[in-house]
C-alpha atoms as a PDB file:
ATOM      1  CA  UNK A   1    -229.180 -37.117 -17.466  1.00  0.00           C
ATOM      2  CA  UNK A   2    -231.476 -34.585 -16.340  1.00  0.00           C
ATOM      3  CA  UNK A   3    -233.993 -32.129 -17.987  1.00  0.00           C
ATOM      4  CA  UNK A   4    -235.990 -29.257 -17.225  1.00  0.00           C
ATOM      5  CA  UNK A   5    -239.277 -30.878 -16.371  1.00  0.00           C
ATOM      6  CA  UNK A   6    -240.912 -27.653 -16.233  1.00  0.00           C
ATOM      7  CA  UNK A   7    -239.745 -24.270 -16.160  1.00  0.00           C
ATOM      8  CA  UNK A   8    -242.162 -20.865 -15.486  1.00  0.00           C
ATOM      9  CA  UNK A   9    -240.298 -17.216 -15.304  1.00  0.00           C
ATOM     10  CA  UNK A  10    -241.108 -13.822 -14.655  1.00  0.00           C
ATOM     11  CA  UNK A  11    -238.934 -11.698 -17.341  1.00  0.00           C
ATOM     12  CA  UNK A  12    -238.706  -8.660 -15.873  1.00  0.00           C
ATOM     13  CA  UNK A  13    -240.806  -5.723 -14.013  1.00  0.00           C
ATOM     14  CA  UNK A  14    -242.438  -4.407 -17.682  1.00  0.00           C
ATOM     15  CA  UNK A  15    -244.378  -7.429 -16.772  1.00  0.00           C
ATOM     16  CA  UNK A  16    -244.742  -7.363 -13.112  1.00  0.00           C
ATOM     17  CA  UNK A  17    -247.946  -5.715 -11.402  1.00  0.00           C
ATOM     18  CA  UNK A  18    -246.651  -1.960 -10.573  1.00  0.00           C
ATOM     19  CA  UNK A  19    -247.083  -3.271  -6.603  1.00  0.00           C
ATOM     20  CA  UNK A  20    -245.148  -6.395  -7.308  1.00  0.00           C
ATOM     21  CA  UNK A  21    -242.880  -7.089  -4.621  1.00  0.00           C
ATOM     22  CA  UNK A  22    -240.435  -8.660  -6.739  1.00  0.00           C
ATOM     23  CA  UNK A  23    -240.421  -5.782  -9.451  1.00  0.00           C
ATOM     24  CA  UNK A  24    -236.907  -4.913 -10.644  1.00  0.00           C
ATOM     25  CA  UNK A  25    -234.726  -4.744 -13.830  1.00  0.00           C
ATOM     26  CA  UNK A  26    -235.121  -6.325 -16.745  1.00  0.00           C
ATOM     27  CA  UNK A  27    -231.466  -8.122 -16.638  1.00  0.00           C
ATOM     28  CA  UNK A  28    -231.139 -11.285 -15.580  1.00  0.00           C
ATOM     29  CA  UNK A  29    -228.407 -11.591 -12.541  1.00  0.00           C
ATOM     30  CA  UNK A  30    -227.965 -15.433 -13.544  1.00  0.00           C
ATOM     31  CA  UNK A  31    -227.279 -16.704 -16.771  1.00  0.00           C
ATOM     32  CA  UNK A  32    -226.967 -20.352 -17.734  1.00  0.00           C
ATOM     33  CA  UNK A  33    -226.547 -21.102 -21.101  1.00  0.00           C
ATOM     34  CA  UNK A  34    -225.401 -24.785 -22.766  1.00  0.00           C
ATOM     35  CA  UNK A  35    -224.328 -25.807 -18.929  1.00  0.00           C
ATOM     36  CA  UNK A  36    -223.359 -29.732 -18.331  1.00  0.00           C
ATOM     37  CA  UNK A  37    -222.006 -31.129 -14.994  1.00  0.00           C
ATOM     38  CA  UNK A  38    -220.599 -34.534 -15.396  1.00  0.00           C
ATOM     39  CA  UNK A  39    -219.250 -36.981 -11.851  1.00  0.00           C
ATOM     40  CA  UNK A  40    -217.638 -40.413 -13.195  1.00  0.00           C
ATOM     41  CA  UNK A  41    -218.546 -40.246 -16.810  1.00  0.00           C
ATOM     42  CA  UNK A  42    -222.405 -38.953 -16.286  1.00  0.00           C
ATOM     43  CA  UNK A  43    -223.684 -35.941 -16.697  1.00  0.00           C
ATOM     44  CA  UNK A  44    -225.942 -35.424 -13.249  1.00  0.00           C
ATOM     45  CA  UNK A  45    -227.004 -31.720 -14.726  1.00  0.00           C
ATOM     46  CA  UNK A  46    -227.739 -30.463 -18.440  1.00  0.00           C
ATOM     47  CA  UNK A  47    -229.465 -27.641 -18.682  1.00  0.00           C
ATOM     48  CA  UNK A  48    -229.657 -25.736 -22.000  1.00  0.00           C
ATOM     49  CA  UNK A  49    -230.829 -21.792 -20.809  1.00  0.00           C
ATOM     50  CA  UNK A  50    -231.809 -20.850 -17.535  1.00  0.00           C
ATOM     51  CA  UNK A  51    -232.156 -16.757 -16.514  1.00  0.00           C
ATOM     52  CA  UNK A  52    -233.182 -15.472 -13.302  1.00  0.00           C
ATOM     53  CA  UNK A  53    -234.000 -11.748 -13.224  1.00  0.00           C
ATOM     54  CA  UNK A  54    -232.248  -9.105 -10.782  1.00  0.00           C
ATOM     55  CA  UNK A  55    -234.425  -8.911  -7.456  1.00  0.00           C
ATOM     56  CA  UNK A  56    -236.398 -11.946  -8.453  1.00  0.00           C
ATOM     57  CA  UNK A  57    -237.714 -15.088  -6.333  1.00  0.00           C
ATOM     58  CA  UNK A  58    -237.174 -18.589  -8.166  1.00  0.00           C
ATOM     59  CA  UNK A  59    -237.638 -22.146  -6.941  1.00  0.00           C
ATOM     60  CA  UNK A  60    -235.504 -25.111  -7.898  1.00  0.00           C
ATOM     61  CA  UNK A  61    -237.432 -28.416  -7.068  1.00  0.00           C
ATOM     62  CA  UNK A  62    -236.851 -31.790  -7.920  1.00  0.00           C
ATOM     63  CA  UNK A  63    -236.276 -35.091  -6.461  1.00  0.00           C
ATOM     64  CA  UNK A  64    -233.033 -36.003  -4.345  1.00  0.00           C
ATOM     65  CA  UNK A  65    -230.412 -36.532  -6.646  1.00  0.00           C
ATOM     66  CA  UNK A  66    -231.605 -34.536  -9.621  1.00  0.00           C
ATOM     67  CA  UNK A  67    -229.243 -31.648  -9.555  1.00  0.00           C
ATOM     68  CA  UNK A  68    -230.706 -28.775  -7.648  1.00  0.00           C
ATOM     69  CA  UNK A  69    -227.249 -28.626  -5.619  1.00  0.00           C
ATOM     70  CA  UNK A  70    -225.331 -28.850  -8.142  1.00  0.00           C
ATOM     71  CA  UNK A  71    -226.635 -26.319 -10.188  1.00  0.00           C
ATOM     72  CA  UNK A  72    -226.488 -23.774  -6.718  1.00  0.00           C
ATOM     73  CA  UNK A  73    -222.431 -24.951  -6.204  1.00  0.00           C
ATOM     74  CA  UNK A  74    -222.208 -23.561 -10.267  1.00  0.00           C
ATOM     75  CA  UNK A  75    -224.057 -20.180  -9.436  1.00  0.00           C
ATOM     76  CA  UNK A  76    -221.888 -19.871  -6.257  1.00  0.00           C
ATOM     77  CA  UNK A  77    -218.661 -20.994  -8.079  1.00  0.00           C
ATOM     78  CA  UNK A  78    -217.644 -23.434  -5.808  1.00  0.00           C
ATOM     79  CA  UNK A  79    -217.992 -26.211  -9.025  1.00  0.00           C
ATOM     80  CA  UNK A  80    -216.766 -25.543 -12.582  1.00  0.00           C
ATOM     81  CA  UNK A  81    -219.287 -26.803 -15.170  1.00  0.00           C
ATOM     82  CA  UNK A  82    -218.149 -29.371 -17.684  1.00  0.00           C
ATOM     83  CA  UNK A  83    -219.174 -27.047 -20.247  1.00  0.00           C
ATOM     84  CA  UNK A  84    -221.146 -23.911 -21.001  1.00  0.00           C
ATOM     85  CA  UNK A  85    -221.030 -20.921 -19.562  1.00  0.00           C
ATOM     86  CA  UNK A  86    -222.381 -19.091 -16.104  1.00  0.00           C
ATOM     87  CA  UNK A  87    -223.014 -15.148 -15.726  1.00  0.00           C
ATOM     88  CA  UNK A  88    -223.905 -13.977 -11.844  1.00  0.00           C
ATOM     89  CA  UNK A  89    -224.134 -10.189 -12.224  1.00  0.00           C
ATOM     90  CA  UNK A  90    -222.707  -9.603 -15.678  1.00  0.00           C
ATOM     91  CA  UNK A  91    -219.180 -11.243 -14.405  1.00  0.00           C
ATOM     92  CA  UNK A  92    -218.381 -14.669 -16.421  1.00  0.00           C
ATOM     93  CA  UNK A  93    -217.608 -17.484 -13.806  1.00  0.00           C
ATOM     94  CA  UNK A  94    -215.718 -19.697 -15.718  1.00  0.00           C
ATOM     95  CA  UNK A  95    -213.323 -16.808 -16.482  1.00  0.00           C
ATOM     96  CA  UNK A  96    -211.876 -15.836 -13.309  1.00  0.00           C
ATOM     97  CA  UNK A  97    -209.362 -17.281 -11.280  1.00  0.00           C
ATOM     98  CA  UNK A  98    -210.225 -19.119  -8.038  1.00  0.00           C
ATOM     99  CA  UNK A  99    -208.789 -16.516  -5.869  1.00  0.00           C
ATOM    100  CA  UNK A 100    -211.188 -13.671  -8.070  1.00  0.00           C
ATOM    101  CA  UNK A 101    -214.402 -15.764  -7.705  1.00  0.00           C
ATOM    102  CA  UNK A 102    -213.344 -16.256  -3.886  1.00  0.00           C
ATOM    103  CA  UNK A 103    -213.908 -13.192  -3.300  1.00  0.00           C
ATOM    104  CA  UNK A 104    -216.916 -12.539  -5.296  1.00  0.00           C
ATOM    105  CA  UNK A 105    -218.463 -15.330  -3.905  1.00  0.00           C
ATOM    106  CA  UNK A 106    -217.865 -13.735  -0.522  1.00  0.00           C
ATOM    107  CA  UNK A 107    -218.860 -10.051  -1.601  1.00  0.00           C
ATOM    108  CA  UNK A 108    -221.839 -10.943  -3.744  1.00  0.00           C
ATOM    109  CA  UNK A 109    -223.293 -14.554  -3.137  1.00  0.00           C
ATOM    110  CA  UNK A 110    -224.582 -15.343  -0.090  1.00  0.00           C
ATOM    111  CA  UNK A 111    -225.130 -18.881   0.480  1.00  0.00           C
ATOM    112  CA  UNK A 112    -227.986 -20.951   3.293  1.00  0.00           C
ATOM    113  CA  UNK A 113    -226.373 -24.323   3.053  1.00  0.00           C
ATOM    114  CA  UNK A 114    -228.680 -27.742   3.584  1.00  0.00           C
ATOM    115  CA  UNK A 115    -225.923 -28.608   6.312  1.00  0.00           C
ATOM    116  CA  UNK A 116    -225.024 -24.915   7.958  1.00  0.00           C
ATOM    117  CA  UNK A 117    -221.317 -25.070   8.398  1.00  0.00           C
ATOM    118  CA  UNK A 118    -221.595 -22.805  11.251  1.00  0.00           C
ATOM    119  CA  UNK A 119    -217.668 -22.742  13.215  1.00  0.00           C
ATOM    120  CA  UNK A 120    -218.273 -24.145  16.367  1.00  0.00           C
ATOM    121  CA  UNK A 121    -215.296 -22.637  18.198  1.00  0.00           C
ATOM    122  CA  UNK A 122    -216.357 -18.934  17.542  1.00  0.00           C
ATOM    123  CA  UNK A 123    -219.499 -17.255  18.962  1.00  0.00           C
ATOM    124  CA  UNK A 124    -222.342 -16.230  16.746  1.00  0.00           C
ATOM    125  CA  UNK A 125    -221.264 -12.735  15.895  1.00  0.00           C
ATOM    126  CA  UNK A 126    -217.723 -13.491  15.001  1.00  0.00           C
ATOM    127  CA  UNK A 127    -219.227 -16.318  12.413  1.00  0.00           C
ATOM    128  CA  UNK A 128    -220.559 -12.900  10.703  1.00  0.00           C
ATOM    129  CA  UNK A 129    -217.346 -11.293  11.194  1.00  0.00           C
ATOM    130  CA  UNK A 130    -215.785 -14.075   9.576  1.00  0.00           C
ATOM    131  CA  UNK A 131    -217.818 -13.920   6.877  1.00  0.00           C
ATOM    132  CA  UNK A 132    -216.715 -10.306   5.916  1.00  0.00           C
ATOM    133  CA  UNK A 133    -213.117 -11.109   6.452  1.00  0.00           C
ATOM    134  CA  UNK A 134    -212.811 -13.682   4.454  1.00  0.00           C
ATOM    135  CA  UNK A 135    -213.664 -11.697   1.032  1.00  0.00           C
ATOM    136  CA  UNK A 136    -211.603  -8.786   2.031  1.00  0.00           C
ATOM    137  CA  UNK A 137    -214.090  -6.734   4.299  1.00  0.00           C
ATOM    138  CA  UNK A 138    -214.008  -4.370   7.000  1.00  0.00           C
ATOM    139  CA  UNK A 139    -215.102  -5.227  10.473  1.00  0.00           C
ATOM    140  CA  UNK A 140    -218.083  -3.540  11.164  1.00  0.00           C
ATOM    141  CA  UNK A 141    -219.837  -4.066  14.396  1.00  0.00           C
ATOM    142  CA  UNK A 142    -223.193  -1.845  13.428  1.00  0.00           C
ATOM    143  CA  UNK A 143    -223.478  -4.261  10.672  1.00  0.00           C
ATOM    144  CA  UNK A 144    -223.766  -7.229  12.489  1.00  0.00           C
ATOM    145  CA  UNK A 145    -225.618  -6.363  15.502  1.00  0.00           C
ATOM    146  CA  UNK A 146    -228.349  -4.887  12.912  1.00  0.00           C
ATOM    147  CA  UNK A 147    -228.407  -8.152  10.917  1.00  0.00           C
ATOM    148  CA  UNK A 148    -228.763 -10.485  13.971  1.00  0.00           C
ATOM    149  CA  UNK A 149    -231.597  -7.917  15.388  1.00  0.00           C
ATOM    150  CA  UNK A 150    -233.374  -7.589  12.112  1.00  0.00           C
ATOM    151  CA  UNK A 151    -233.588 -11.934  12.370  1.00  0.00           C
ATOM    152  CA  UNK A 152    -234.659 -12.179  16.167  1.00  0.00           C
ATOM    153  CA  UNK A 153    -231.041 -13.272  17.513  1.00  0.00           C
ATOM    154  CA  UNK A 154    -229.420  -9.698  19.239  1.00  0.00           C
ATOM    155  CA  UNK A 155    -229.539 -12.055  22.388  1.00  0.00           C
ATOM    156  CA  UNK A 156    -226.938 -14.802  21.217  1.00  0.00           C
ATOM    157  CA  UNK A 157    -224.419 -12.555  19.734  1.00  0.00           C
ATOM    158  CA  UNK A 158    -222.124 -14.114  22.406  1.00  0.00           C
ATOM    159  CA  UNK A 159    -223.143 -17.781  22.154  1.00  0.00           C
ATOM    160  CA  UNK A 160    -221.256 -20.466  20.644  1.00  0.00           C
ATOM    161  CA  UNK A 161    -223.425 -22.520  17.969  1.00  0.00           C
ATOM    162  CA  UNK A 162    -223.868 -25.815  19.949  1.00  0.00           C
ATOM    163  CA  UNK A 163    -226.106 -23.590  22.341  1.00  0.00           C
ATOM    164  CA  UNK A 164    -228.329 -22.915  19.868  1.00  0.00           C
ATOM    165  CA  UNK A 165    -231.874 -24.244  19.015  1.00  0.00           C
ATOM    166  CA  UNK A 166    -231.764 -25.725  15.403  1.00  0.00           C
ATOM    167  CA  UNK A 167    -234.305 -22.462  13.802  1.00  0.00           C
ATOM    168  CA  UNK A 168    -232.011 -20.482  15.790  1.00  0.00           C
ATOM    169  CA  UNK A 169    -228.777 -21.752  13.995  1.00  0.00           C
ATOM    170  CA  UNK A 170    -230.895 -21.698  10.872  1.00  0.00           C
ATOM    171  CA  UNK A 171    -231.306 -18.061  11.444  1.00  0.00           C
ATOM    172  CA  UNK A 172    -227.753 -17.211  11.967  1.00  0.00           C
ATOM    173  CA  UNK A 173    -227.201 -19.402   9.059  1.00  0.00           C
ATOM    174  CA  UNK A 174    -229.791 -16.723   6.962  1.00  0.00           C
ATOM    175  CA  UNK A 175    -227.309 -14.058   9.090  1.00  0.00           C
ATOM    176  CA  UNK A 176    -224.118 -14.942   7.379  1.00  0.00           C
ATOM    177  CA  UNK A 177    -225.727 -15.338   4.002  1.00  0.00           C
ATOM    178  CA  UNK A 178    -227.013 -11.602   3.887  1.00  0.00           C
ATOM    179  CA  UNK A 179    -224.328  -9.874   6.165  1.00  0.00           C
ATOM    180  CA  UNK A 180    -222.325  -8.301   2.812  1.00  0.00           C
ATOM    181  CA  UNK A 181    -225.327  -7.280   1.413  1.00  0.00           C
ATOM    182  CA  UNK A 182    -225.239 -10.105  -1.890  1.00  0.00           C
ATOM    183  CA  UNK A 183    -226.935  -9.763  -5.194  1.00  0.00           C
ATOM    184  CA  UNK A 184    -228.118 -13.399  -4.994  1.00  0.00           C
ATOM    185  CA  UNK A 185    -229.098 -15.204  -1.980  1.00  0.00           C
ATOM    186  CA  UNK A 186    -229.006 -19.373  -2.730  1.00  0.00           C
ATOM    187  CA  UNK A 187    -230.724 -21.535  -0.031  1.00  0.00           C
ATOM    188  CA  UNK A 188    -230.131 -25.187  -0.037  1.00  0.00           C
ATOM    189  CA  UNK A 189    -233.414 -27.176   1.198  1.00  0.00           C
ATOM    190  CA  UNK A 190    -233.950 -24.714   3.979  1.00  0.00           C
ATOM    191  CA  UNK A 191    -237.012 -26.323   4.893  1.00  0.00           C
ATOM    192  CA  UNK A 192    -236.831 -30.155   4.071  1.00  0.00           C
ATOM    193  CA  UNK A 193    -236.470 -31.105   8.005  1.00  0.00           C
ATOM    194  CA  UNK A 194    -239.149 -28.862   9.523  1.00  0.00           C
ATOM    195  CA  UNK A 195    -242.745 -29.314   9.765  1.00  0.00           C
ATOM    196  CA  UNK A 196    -245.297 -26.917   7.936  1.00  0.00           C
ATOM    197  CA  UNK A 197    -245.253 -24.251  10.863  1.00  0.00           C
ATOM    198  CA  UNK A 198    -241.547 -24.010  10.709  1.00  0.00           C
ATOM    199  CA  UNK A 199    -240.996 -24.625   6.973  1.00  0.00           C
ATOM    200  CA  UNK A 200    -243.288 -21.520   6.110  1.00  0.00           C
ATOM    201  CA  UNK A 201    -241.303 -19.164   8.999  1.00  0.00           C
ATOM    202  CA  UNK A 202    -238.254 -20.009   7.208  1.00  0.00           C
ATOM    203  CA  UNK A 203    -239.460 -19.077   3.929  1.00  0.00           C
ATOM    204  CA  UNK A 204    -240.953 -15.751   5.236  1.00  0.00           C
ATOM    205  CA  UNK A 205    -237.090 -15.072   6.447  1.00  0.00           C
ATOM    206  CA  UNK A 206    -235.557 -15.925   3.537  1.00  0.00           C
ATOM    207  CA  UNK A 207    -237.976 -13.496   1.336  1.00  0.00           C
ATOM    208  CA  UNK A 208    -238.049 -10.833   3.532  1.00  0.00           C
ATOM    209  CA  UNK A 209    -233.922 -10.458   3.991  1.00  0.00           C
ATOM    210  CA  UNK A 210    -233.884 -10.953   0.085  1.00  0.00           C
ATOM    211  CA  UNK A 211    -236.732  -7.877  -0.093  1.00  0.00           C
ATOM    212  CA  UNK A 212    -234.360  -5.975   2.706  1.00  0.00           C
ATOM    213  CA  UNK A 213    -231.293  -6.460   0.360  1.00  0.00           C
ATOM    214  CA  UNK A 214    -233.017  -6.260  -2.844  1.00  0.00           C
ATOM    215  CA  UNK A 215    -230.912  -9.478  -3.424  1.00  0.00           C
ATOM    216  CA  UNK A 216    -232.387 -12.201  -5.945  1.00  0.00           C
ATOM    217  CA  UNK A 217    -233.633 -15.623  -4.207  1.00  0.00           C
ATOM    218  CA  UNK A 218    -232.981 -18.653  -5.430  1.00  0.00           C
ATOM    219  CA  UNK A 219    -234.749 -22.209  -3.059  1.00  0.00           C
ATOM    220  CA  UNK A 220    -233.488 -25.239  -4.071  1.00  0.00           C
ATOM    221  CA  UNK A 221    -236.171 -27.731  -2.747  1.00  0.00           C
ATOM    222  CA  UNK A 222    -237.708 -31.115  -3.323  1.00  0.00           C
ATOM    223  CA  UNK A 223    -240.233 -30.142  -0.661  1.00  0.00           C
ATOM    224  CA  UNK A 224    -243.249 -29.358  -3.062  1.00  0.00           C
ATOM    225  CA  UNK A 225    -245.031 -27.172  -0.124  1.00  0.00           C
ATOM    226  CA  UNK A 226    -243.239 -24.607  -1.887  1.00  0.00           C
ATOM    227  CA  UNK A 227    -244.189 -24.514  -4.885  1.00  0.00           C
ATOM    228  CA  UNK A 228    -246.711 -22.136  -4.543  1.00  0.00           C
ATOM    229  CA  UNK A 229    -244.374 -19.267  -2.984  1.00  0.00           C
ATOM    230  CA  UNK A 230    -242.683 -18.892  -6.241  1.00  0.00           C
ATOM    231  CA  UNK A 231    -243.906 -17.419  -9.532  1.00  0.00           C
ATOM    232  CA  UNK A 232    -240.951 -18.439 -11.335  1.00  0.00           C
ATOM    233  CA  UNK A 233    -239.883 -22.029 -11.055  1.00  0.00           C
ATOM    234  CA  UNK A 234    -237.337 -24.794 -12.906  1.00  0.00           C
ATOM    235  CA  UNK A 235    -238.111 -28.176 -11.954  1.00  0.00           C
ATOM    236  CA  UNK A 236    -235.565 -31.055 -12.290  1.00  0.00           C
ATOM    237  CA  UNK A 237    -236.316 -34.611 -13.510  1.00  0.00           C
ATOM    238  CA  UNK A 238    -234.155 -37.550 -11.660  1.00  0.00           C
ATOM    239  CA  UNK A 239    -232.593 -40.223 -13.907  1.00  0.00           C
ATOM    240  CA  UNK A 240    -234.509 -42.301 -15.491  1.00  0.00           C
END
């Protein structure tokens, strides 16, 4: 079973530095409270009270194993917890149906996966389109040539994924995550493959969309270079 090893937050902007960054309501956007996720009998995540506060930054690091995806797949709603209960913008996840937290998933979560899940057969800008369509949203053309200009990528609009460089998929990855402008952005180990140069030009993307968006950033890591880019942190023990 695992436990929170260690767990620093930032509750709010009353206590954030008036030039804070990060400043923003006091309301958390994600709520945990009593959550348990059990696979074949054990419980791989049990986590009491968690809260992460609108327009905040907040790392998840622990060992392999430990939980940290887990816990993102029950923000996102793509995992039902064993028990307890998970708020992600005042709406209750357990309580809607699967078609309802589809599309809030879609409209309000945006998600950096550790493998990207970019479709192969359609060309960079129509993985963006896709990503609007799916949750019920307009095509809008603007939208997505200012996202992939505001990450570097204008230029491959037309290309097909395998084309790509891997930081260039990552960014179009990063792309699809913030093209419906979500509350909460969740990246899965963004930077566990790259070297220091890379891993710190991935975390300057991630922050800065989540600053553009005012969206709430949540790393799930157990690269401990990290740790030190986040004020507010929950750390994961493996089994024991």
């Amino acid at each position: 079973m695992n436990t929170i090893a260690e767990r620093t937050t930032d509750r709010g902007a009353a206590e954030a530095p008036a030039d804070d960054p990060q400043a923003a309501s006091s309301n958390p956007i994600i709520r945990l409270a009593g959550v348990r996720q059990d696979f074949g009998g054990h419980a791989v995540l049990d986590l009491p009270e968690w809260e992460v506060w609108s327009g905040r930054h907040c790392l998840v690091l622990g060992p392999s194993g430990c939980g940290k995806t887990t816990l993102l797949n029950l923000v996102a709603g793509l995992l039902q917890p064993t028990a307890g209960g998970i708020f992600v913008a005042g709406r209750d996840m357990a309580a809607m149906k699967q078609d309802d937290r589809d599309v809030f998933r879609g409209r309000h979560v945006g998600i950096v996966f550790q493998t990207l899940h970019l479709v192969g057969a359609l060309s960079v800008a129509d993985n963006l389109h896709l990503a609007r369509y799916l949750p019920g949203l307009p095509r809008d053309e603007a939208r997505v040539g200012q996202v992939l200009d505001s990450l570097g990528l204008a230029d491959k609009a037309g290309a097909r994924p395998r084309t790509l460089s891997q930081g260039e998929a990552q960014r179009v990855a990063i792309a699809r995550a913030v093209i419906n402008r979500p509350t909460v952005i969740l990246a899965d180990e963004p930077t566990s493959a790259l070297d220091d140069a890379n891993a710190g030009r991935v975390l300057d993307l991630l922050v800065d969309q989540a600053a553009q968006h005012a969206a709430t950033l949540v790393v799930a890591t157990h690269d401990r270079r990290n740790r030190n880019r986040f004020a507010a942190r929950l750390e994961l023990k493996g089994a024991p």
